[in-house]
N, C-alpha and C. Protein backbone atom coordinates (compact mmCIF):
# COMPACT_ATOMS: atom_id res chain seq x y z
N UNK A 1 0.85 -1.17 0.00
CA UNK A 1 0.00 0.00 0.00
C UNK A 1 0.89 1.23 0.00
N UNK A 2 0.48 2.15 -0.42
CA UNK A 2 1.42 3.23 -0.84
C UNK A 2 -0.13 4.85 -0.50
N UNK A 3 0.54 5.63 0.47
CA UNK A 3 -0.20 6.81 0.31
C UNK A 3 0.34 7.84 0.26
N UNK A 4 0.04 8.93 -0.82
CA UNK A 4 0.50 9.66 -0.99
C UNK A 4 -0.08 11.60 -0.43
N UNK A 5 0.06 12.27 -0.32
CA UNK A 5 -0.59 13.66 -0.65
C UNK A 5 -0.13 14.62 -2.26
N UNK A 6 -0.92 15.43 -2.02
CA UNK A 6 -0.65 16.15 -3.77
C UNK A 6 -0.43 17.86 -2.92
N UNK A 7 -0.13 18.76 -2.47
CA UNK A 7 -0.39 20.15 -2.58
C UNK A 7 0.28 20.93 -3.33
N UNK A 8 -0.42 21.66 -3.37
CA UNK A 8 -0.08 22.88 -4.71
C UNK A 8 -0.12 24.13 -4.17
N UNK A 9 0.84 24.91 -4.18
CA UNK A 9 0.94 26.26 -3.62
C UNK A 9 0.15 27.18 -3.79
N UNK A 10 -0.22 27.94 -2.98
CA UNK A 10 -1.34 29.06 -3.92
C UNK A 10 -1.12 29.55 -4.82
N UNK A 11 0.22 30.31 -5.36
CA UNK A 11 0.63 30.96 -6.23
C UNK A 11 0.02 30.19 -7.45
N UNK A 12 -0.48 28.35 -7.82
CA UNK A 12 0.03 27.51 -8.60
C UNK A 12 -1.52 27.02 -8.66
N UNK A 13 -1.86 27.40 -7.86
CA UNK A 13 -3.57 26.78 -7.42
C UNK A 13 -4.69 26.92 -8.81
N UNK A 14 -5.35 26.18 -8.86
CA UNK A 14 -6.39 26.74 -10.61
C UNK A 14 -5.83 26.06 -11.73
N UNK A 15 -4.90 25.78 -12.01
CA UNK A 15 -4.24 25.54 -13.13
C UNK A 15 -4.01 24.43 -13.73
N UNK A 16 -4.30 22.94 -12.58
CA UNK A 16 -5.31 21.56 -12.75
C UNK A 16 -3.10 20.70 -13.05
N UNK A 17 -2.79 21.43 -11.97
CA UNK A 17 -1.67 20.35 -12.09
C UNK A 17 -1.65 19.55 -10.82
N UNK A 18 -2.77 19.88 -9.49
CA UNK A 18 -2.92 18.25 -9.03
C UNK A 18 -3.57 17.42 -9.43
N UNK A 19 -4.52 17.78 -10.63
CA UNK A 19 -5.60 16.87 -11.46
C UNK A 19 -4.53 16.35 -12.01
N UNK A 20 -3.74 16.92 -12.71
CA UNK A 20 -2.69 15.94 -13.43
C UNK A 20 -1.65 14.91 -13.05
N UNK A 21 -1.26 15.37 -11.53
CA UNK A 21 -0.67 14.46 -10.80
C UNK A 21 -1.38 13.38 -10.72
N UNK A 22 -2.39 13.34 -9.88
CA UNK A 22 -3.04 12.86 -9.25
C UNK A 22 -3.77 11.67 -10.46
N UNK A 23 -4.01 11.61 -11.71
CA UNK A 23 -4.58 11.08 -12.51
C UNK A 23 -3.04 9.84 -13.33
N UNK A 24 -2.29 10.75 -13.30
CA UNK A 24 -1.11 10.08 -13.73
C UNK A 24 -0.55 9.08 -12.52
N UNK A 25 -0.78 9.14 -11.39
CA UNK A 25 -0.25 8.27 -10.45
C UNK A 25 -1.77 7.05 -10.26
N UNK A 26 -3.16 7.50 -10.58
CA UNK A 26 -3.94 6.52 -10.81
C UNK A 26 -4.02 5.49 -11.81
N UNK A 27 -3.17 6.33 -12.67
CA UNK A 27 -3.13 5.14 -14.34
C UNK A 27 -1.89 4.41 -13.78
N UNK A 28 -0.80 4.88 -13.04
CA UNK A 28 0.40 4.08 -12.81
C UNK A 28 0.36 2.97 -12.25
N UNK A 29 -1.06 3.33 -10.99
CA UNK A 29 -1.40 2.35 -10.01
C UNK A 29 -2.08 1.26 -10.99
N UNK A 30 -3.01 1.89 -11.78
CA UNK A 30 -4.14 0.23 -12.41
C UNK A 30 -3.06 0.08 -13.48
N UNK A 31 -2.52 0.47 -13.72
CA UNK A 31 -1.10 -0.32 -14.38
C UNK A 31 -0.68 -1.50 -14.49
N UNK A 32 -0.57 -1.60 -12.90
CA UNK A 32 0.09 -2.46 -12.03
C UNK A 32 -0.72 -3.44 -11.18
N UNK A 33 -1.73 -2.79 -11.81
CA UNK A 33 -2.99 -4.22 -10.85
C UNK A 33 -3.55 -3.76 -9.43
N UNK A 34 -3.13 -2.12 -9.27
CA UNK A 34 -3.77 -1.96 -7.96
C UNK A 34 -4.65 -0.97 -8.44
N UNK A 35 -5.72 -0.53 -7.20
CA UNK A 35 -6.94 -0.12 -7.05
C UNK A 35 -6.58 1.28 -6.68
N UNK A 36 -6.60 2.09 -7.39
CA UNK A 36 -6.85 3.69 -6.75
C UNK A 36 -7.86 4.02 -5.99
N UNK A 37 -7.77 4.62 -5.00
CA UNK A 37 -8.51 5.49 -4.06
C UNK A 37 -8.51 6.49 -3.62
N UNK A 38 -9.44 7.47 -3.63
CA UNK A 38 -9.11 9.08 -3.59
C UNK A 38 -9.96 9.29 -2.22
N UNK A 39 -9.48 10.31 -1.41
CA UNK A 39 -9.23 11.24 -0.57
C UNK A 39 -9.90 12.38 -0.42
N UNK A 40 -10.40 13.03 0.05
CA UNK A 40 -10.43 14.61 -0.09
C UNK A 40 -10.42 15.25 1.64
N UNK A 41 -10.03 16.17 1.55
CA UNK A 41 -10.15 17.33 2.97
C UNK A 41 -11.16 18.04 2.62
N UNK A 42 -12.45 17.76 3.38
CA UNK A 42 -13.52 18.71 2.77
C UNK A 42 -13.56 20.44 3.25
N UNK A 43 -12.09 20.45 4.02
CA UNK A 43 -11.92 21.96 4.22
C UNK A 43 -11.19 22.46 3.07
N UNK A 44 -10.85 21.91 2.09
CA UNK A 44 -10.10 22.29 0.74
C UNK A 44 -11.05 22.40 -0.83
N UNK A 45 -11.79 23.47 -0.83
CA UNK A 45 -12.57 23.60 -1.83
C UNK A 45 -12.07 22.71 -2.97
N UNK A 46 -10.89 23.04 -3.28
CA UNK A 46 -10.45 22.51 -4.93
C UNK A 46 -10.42 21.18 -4.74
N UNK A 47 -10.00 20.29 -3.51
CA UNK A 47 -10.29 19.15 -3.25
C UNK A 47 -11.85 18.38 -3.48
N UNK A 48 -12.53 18.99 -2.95
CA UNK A 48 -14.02 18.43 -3.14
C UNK A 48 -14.91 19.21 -4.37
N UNK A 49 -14.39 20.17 -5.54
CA UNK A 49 -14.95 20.85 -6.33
C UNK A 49 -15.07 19.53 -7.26
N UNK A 50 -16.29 19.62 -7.73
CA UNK A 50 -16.81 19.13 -8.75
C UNK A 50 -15.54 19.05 -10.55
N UNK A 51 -15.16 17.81 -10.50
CA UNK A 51 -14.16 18.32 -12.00
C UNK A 51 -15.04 18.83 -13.11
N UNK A 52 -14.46 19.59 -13.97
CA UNK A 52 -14.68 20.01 -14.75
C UNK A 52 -14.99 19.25 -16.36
């Protein structure tokens, strides 16, 4: 099992590069035969915002 976090600085915030992390380390995982599972801090808007 492997857990990770993603944050993104404010300066950097909007710009969908923890969507991109975060999607690229899910394809790495079912890659490999494991199960992604996501997270959120529901005190972190961009965390629980609806994707686009």
């Amino acid at each position: 099992m492997a857990d990770f976090g993603v944050l993104t600085l404010p300066a950097f915030r909007g710009n969908g590069h923890g969507r991109h992390v975060v999607r690229a380390l899910a394809r790495h995982a079912l890659s490999r035969g494991h199960e992604p599972q996501y997270r959120c801090q529901l005190d972190n808007h961009a965390s629980v915002a609806p994707a686009a």
